[in-house]
PDB file of N, CA and C in Angstrom:
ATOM      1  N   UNK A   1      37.580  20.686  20.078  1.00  0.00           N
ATOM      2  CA  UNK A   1      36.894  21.603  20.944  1.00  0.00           C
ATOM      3  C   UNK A   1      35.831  22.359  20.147  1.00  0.00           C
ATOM      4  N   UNK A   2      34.609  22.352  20.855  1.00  0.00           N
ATOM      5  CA  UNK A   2      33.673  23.217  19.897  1.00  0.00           C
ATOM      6  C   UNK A   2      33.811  24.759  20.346  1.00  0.00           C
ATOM      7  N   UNK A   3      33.523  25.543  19.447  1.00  0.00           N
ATOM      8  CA  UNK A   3      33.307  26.801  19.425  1.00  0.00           C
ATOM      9  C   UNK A   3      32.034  27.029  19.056  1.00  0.00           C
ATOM     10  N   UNK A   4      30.922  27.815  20.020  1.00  0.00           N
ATOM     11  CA  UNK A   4      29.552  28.019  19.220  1.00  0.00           C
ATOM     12  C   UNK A   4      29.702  29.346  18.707  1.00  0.00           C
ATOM     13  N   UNK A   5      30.257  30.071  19.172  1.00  0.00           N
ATOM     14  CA  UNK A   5      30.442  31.276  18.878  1.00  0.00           C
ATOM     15  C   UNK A   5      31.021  31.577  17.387  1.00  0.00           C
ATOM     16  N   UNK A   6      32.238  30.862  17.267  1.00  0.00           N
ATOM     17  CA  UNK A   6      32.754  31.102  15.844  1.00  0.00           C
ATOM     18  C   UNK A   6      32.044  30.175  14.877  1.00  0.00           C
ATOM     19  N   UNK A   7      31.299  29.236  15.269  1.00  0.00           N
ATOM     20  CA  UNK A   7      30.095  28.141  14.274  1.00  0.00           C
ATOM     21  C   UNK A   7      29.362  29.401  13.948  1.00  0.00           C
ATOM     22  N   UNK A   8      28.202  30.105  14.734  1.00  0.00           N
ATOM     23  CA  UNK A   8      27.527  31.253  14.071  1.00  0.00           C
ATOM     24  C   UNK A   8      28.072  32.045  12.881  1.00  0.00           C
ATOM     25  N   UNK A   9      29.244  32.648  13.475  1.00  0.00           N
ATOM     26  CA  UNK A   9      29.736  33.466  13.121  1.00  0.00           C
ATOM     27  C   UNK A   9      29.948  33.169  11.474  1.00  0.00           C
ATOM     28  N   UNK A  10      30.594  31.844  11.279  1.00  0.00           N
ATOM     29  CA  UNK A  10      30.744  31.206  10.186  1.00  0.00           C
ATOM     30  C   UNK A  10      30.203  31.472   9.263  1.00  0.00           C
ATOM     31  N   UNK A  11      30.811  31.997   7.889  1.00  0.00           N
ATOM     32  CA  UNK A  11      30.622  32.110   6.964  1.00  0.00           C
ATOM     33  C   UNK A  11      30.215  31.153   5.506  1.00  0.00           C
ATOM     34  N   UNK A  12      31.133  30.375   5.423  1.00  0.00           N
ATOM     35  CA  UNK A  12      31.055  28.950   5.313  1.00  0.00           C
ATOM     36  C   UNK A  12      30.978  28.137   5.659  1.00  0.00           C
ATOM     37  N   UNK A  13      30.058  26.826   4.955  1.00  0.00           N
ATOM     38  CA  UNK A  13      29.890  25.419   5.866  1.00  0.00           C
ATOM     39  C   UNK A  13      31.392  25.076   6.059  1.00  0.00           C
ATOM     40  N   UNK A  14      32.444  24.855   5.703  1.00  0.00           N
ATOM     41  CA  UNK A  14      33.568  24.471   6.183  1.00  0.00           C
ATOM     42  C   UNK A  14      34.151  25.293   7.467  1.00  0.00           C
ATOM     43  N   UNK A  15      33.860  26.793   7.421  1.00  0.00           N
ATOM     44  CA  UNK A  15      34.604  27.666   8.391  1.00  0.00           C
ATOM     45  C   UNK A  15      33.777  26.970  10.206  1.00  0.00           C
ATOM     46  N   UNK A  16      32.875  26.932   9.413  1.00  0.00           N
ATOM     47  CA  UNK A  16      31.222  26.060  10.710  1.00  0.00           C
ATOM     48  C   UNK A  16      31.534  25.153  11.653  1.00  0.00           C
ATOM     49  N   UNK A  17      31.649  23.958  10.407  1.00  0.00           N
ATOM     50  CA  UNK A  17      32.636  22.406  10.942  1.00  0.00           C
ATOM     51  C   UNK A  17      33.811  22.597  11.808  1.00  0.00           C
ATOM     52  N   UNK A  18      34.797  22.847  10.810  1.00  0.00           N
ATOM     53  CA  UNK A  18      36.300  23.455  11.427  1.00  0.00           C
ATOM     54  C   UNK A  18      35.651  24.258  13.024  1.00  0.00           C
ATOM     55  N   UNK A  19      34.592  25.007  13.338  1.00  0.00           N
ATOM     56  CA  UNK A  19      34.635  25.745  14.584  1.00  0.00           C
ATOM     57  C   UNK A  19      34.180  24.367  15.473  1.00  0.00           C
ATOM     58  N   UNK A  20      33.248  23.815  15.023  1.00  0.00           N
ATOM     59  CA  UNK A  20      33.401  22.352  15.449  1.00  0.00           C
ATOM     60  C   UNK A  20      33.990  21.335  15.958  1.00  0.00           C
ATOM     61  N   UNK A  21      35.311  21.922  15.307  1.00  0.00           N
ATOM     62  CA  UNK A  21      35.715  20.296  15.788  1.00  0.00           C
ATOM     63  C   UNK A  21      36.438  19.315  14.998  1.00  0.00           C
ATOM     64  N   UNK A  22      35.549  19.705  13.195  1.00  0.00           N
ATOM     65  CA  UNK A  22      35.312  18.888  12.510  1.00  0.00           C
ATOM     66  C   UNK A  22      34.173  17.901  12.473  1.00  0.00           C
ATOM     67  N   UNK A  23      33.744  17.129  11.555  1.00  0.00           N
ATOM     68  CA  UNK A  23      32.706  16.880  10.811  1.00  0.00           C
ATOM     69  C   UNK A  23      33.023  15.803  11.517  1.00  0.00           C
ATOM     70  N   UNK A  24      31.818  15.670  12.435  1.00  0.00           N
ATOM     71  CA  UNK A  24      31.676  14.750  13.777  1.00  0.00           C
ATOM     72  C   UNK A  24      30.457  13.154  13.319  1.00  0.00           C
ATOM     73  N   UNK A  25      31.507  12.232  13.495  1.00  0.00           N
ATOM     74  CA  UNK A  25      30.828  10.490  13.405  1.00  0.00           C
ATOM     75  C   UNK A  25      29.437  10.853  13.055  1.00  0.00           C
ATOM     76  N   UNK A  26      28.425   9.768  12.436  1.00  0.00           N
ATOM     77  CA  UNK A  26      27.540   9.728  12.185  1.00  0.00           C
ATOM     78  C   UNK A  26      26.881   9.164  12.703  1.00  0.00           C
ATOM     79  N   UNK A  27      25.567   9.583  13.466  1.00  0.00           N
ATOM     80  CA  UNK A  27      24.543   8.536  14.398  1.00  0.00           C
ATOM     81  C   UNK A  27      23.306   8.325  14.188  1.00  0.00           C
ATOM     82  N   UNK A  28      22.968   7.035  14.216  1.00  0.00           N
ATOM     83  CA  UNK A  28      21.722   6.230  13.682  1.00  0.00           C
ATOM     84  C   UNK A  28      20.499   6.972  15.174  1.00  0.00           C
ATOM     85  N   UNK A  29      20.904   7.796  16.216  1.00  0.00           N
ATOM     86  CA  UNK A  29      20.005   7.754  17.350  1.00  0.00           C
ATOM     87  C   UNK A  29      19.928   9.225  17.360  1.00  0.00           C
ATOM     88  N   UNK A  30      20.338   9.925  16.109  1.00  0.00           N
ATOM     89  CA  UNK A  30      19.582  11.409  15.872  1.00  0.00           C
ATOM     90  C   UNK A  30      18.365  10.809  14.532  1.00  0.00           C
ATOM     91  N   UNK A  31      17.550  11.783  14.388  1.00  0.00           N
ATOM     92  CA  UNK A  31      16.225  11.276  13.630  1.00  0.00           C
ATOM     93  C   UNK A  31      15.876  12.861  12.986  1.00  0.00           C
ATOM     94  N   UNK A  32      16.310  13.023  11.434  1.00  0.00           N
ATOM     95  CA  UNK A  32      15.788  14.464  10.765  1.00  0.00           C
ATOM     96  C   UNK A  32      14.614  14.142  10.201  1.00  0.00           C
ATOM     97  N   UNK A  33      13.748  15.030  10.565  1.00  0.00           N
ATOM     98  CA  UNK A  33      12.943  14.736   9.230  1.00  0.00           C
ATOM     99  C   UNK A  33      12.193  16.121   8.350  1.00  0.00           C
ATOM    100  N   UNK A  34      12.497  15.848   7.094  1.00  0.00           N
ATOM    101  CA  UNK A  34      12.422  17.361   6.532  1.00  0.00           C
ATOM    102  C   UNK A  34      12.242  16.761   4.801  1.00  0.00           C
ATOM    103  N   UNK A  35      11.424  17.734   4.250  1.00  0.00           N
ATOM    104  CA  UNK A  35      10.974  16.886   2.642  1.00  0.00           C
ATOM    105  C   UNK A  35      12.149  16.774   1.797  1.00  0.00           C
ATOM    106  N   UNK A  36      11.617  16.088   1.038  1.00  0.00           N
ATOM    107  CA  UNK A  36      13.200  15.552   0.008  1.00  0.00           C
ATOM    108  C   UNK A  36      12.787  16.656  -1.177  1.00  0.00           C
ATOM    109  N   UNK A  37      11.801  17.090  -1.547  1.00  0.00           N
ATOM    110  CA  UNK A  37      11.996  17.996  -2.403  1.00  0.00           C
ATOM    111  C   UNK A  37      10.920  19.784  -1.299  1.00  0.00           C
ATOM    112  N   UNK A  38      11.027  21.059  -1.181  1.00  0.00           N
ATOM    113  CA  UNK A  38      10.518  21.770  -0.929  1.00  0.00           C
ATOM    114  C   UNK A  38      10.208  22.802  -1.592  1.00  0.00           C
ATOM    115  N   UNK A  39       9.108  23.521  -2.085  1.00  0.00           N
ATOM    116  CA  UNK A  39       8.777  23.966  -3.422  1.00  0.00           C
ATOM    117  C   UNK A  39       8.694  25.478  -2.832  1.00  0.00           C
ATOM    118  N   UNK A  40       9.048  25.784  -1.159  1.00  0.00           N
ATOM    119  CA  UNK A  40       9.486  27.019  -0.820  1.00  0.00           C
ATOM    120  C   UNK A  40      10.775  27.096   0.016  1.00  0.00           C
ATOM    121  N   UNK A  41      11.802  27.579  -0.809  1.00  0.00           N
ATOM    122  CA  UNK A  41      13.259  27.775   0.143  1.00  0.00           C
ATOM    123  C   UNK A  41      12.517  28.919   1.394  1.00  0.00           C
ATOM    124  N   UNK A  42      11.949  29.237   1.195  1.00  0.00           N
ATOM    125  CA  UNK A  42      11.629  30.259   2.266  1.00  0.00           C
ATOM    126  C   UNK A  42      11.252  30.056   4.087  1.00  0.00           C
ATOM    127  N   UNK A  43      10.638  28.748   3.557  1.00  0.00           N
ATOM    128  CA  UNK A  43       9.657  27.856   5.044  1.00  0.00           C
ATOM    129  C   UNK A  43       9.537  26.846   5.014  1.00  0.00           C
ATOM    130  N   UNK A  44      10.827  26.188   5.373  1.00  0.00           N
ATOM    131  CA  UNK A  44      11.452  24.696   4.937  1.00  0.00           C
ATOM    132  C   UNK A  44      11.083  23.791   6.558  1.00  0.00           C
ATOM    133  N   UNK A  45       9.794  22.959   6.674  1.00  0.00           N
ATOM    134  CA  UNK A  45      10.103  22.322   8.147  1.00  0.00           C
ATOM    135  C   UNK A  45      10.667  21.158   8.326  1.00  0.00           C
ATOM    136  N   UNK A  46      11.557  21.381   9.677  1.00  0.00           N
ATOM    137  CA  UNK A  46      12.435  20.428   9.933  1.00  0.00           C
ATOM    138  C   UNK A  46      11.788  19.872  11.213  1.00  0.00           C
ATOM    139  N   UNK A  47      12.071  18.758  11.617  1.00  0.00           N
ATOM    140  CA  UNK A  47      11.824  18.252  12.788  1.00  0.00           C
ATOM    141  C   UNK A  47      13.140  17.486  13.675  1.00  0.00           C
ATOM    142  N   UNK A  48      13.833  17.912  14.641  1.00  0.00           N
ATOM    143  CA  UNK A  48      14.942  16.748  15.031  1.00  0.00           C
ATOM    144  C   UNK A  48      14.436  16.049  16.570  1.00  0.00           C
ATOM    145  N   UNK A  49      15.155  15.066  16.657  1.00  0.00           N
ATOM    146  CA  UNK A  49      15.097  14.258  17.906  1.00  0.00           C
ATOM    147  C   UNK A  49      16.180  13.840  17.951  1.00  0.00           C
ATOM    148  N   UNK A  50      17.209  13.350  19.199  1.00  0.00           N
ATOM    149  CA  UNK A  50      18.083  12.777  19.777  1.00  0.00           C
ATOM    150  C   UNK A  50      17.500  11.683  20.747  1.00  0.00           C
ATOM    151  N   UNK A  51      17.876  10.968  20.080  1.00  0.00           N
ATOM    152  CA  UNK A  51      17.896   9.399  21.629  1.00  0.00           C
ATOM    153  C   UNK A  51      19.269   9.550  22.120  1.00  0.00           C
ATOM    154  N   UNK A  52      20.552  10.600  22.052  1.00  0.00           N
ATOM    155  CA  UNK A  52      21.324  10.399  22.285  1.00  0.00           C
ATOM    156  C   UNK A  52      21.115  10.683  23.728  1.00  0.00           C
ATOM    157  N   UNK A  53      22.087   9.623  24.994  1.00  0.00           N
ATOM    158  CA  UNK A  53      21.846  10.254  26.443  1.00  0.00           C
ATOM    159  C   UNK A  53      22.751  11.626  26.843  1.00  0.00           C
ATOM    160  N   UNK A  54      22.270  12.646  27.447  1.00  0.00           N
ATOM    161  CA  UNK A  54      23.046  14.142  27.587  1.00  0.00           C
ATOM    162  C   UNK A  54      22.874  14.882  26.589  1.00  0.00           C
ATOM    163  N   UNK A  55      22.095  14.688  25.833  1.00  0.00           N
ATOM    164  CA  UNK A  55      21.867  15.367  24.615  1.00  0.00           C
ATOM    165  C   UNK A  55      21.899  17.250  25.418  1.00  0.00           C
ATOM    166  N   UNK A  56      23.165  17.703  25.058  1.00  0.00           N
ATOM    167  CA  UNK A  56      23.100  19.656  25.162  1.00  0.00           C
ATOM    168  C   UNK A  56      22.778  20.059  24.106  1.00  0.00           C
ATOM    169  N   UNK A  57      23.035  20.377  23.235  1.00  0.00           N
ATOM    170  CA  UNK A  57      22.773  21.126  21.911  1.00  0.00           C
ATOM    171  C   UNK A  57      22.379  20.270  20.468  1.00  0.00           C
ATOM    172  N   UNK A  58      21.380  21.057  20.143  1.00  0.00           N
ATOM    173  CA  UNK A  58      20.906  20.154  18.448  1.00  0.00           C
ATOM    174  C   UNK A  58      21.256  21.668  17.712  1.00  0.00           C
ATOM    175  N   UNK A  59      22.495  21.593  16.997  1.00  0.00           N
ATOM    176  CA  UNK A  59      22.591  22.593  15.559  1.00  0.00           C
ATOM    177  C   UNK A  59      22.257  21.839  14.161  1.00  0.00           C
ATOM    178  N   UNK A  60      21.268  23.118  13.549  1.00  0.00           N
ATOM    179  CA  UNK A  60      21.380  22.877  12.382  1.00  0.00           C
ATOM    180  C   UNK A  60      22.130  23.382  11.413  1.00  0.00           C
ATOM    181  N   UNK A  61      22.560  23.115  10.294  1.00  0.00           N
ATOM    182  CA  UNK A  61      23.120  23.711   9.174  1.00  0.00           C
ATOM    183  C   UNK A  61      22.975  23.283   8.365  1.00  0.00           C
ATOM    184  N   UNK A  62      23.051  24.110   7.050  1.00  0.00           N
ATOM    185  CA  UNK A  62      22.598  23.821   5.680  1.00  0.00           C
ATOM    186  C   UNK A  62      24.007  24.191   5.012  1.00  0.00           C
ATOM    187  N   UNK A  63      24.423  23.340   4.147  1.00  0.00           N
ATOM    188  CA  UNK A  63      25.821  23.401   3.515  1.00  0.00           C
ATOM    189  C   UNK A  63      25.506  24.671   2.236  1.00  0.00           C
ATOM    190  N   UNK A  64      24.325  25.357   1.737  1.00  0.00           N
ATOM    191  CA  UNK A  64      24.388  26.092   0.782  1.00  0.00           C
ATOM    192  C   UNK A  64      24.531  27.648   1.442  1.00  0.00           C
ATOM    193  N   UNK A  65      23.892  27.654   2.508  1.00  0.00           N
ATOM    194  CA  UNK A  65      23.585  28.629   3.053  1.00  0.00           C
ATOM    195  C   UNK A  65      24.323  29.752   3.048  1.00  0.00           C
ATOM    196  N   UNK A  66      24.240  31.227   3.468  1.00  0.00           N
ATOM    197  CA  UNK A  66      25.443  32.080   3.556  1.00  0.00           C
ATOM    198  C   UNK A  66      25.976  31.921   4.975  1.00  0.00           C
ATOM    199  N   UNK A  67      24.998  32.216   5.398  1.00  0.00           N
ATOM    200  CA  UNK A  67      25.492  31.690   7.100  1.00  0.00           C
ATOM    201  C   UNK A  67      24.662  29.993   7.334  1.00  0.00           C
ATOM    202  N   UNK A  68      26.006  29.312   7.411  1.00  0.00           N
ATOM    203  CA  UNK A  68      25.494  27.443   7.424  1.00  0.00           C
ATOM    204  C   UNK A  68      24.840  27.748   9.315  1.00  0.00           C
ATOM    205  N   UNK A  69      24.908  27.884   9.722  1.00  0.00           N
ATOM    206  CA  UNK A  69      24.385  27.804  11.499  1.00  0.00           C
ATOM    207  C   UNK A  69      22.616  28.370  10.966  1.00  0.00           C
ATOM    208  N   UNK A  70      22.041  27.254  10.992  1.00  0.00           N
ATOM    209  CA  UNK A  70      20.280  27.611  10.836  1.00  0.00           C
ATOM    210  C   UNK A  70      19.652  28.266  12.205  1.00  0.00           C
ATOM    211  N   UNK A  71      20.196  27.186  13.140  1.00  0.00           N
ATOM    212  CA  UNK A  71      19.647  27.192  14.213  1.00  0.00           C
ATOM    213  C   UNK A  71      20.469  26.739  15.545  1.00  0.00           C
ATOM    214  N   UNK A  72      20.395  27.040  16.697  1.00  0.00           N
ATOM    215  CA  UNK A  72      20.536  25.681  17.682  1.00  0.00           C
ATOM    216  C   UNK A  72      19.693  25.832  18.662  1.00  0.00           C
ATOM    217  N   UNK A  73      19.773  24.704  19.251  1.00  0.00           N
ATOM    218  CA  UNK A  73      18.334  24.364  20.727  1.00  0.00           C
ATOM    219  C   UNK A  73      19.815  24.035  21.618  1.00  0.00           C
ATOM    220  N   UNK A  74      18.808  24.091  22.639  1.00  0.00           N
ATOM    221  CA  UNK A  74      19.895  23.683  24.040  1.00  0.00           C
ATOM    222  C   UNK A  74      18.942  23.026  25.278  1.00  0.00           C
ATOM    223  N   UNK A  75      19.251  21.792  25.489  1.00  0.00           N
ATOM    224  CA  UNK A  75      18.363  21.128  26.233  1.00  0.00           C
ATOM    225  C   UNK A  75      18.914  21.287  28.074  1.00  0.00           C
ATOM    226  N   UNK A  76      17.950  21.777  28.751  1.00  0.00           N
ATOM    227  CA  UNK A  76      18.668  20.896  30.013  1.00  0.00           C
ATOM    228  C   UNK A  76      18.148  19.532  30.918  1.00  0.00           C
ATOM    229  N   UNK A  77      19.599  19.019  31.662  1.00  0.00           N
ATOM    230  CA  UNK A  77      19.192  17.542  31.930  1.00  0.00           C
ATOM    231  C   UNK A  77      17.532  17.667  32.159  1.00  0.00           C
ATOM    232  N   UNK A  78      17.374  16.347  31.559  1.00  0.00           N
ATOM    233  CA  UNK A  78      16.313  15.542  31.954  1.00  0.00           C
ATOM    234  C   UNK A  78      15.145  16.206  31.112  1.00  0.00           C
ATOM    235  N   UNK A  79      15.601  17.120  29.784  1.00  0.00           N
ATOM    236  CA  UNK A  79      14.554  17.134  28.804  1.00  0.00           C
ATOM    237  C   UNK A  79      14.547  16.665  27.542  1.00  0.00           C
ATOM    238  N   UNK A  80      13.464  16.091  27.146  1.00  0.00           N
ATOM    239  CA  UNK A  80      13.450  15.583  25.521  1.00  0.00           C
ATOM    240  C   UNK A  80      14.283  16.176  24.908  1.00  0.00           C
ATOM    241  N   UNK A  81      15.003  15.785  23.919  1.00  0.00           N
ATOM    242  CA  UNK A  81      15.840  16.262  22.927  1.00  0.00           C
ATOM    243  C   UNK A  81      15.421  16.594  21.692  1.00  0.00           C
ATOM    244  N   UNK A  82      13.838  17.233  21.486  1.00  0.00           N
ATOM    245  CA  UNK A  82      13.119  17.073  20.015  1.00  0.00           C
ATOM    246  C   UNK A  82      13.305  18.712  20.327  1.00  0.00           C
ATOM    247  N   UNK A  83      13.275  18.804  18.764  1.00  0.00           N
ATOM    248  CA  UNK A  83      12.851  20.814  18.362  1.00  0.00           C
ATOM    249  C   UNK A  83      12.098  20.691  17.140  1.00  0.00           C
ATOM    250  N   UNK A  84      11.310  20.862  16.677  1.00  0.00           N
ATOM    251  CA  UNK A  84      10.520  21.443  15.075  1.00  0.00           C
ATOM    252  C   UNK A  84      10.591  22.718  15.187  1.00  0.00           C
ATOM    253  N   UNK A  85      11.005  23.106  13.775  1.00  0.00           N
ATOM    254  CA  UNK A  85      10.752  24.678  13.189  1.00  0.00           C
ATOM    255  C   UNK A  85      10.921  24.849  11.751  1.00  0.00           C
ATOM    256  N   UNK A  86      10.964  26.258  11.196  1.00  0.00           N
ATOM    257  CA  UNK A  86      11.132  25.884   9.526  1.00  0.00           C
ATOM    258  C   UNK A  86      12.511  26.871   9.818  1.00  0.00           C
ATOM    259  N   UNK A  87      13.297  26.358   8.446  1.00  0.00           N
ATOM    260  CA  UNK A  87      14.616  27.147   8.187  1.00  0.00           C
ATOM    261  C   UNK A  87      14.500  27.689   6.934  1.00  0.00           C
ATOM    262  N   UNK A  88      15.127  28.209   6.219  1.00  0.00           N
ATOM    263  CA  UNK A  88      15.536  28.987   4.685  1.00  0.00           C
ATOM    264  C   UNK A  88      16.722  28.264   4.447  1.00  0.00           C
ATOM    265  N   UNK A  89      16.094  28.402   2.906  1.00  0.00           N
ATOM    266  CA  UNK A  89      17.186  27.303   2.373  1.00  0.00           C
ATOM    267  C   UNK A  89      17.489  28.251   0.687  1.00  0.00           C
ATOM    268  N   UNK A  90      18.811  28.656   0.724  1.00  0.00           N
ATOM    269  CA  UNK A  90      19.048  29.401  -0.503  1.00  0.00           C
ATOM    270  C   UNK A  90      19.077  28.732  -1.754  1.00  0.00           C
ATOM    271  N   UNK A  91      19.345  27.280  -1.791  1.00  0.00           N
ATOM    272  CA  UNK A  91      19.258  26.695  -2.474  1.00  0.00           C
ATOM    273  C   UNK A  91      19.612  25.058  -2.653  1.00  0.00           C
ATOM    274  N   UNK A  92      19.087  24.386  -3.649  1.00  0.00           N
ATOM    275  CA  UNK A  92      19.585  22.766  -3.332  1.00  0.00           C
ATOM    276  C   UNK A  92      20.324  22.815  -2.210  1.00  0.00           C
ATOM    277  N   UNK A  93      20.535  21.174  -1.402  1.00  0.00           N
ATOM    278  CA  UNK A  93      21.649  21.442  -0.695  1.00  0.00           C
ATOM    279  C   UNK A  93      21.323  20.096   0.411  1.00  0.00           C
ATOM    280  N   UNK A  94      22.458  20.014   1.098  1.00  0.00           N
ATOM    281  CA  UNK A  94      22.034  19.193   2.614  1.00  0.00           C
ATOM    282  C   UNK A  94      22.282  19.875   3.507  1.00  0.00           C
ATOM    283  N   UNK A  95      21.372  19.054   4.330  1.00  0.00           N
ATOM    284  CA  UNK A  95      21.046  19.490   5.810  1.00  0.00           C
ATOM    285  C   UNK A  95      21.484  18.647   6.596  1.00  0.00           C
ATOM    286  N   UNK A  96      22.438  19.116   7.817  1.00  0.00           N
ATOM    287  CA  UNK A  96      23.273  18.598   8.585  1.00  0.00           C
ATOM    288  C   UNK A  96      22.570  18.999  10.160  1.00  0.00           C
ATOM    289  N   UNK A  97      22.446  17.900  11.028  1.00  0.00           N
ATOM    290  CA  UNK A  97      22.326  18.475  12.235  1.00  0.00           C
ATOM    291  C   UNK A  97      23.726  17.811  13.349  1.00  0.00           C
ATOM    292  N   UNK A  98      24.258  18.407  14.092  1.00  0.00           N
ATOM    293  CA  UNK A  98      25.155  18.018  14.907  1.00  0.00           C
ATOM    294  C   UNK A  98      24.235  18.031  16.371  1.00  0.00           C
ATOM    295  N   UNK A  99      24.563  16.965  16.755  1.00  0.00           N
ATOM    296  CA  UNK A  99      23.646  17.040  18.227  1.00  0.00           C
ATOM    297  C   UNK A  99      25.162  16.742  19.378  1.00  0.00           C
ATOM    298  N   UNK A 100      25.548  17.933  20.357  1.00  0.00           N
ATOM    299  CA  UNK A 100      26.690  18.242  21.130  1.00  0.00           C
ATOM    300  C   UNK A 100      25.807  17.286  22.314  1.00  0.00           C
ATOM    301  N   UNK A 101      26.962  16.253  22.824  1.00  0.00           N
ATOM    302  CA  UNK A 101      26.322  15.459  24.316  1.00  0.00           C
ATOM    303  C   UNK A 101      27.812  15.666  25.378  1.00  0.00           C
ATOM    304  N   UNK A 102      27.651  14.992  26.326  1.00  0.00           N
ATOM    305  CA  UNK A 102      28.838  14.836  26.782  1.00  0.00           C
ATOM    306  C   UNK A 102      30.017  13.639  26.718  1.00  0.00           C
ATOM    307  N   UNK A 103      29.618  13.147  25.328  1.00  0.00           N
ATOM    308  CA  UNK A 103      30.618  12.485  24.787  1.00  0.00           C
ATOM    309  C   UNK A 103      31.408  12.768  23.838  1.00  0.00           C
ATOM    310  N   UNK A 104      30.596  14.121  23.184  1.00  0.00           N
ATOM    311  CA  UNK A 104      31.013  14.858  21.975  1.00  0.00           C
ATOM    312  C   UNK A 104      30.124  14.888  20.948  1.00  0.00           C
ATOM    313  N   UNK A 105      30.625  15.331  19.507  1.00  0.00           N
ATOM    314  CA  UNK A 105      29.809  15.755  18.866  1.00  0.00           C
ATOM    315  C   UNK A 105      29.092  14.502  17.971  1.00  0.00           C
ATOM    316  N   UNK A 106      28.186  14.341  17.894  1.00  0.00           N
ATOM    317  CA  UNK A 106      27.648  13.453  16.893  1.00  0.00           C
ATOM    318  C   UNK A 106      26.345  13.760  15.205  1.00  0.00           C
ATOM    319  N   UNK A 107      26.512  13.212  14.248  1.00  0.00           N
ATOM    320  CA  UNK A 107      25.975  13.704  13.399  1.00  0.00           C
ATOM    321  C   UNK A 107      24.596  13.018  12.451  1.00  0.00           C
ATOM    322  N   UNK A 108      23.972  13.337  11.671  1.00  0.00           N
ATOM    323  CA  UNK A 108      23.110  12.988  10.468  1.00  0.00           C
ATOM    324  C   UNK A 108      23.085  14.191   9.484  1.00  0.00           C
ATOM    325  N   UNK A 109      22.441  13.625   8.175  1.00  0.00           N
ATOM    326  CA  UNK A 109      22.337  14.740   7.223  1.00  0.00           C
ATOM    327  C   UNK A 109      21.523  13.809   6.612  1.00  0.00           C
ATOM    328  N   UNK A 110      20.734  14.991   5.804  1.00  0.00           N
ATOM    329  CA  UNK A 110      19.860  14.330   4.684  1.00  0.00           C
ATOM    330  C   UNK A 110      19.903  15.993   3.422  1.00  0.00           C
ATOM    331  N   UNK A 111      19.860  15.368   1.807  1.00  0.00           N
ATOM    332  CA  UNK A 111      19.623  16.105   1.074  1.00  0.00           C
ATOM    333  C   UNK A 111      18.215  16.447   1.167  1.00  0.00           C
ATOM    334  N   UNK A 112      18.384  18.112   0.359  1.00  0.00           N
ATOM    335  CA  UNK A 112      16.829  18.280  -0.254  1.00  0.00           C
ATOM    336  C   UNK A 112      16.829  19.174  -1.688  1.00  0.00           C
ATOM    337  N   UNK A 113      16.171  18.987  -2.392  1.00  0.00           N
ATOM    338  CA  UNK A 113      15.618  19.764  -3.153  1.00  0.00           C
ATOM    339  C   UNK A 113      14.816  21.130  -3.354  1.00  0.00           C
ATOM    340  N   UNK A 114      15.306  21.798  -3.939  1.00  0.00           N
ATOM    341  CA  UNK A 114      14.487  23.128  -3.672  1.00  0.00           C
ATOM    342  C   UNK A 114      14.090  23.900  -5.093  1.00  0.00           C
ATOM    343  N   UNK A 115      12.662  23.662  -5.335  1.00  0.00           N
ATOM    344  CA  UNK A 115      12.467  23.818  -6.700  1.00  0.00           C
ATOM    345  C   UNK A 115      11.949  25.531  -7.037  1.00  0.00           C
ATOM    346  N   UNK A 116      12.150  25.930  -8.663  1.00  0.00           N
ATOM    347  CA  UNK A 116      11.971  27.394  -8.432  1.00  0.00           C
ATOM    348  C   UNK A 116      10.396  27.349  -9.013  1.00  0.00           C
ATOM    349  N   UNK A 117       9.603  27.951  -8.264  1.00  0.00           N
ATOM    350  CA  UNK A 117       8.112  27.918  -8.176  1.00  0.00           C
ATOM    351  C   UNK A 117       7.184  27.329  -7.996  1.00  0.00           C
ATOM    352  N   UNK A 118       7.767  26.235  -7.573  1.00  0.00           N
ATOM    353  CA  UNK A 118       7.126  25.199  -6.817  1.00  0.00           C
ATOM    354  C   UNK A 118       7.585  23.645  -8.122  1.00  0.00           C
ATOM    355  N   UNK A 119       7.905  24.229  -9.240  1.00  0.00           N
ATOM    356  CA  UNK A 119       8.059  23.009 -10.337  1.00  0.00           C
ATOM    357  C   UNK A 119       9.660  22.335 -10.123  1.00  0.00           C
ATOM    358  N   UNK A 120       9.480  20.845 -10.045  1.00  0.00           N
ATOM    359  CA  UNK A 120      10.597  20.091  -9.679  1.00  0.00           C
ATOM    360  C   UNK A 120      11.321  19.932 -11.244  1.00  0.00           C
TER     361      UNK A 120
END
């Protein structure tokens, strides 16, 4: 059962997941795209899409974070499932998006890099 409420709330990326559900299958029909190295944790852009069908919610989270919940979107029927924006990123780390449908939760992640002053 998801909880969005206690995902925010979440302190840790594990406390996040666990409000989740747990760390939900992995799907080839979510699409992140966000740089492999970013030379500002400050204004990190992400882009997501779902081909998943029922796509309700795209969360992001970052496993370094203090609070892992970056973001979430909430689609209703019969709209694209894309969001772009930038997140903060405290440091190295991956980025996880869970996209909630009405089949349940499904996932991707990709690492990134986060260099101090722009030098990798």
């Amino acid at each position: 059962m998801v909880d969005m409420e206690l995902a925010f709330a979440a302190r840790t990326f594990s406390e996040a997941i666990a409000a989740l559900g747990g760390m939900p299958p992995l799907s080839t029909q979510i699409s992140l795209e966000l740089p492999q190295i970013a030379e500002n944790g400050a204004l990190v852009p992400i882009t997501v899409s779902s081909q998943l069908p029922a796509t309700r919610d795209i969360l992001i989270l970052v496993d370094v974070n203090p609070q892992p919940v970056a973001a979430c979107f909430s689609f209703p029927d019969g709209t694209e499932a894309f969001a772009a924006t930038r997140i903060r990123l405290a440091h190295s780390g991956t980025v996880y998006v869970a996209v909630r449908t009405e089949q349940g939760l499904f996932a991707t992640s990709r690492e990134i890099q986060v260099t101090v002053g722009g030098c990798g």
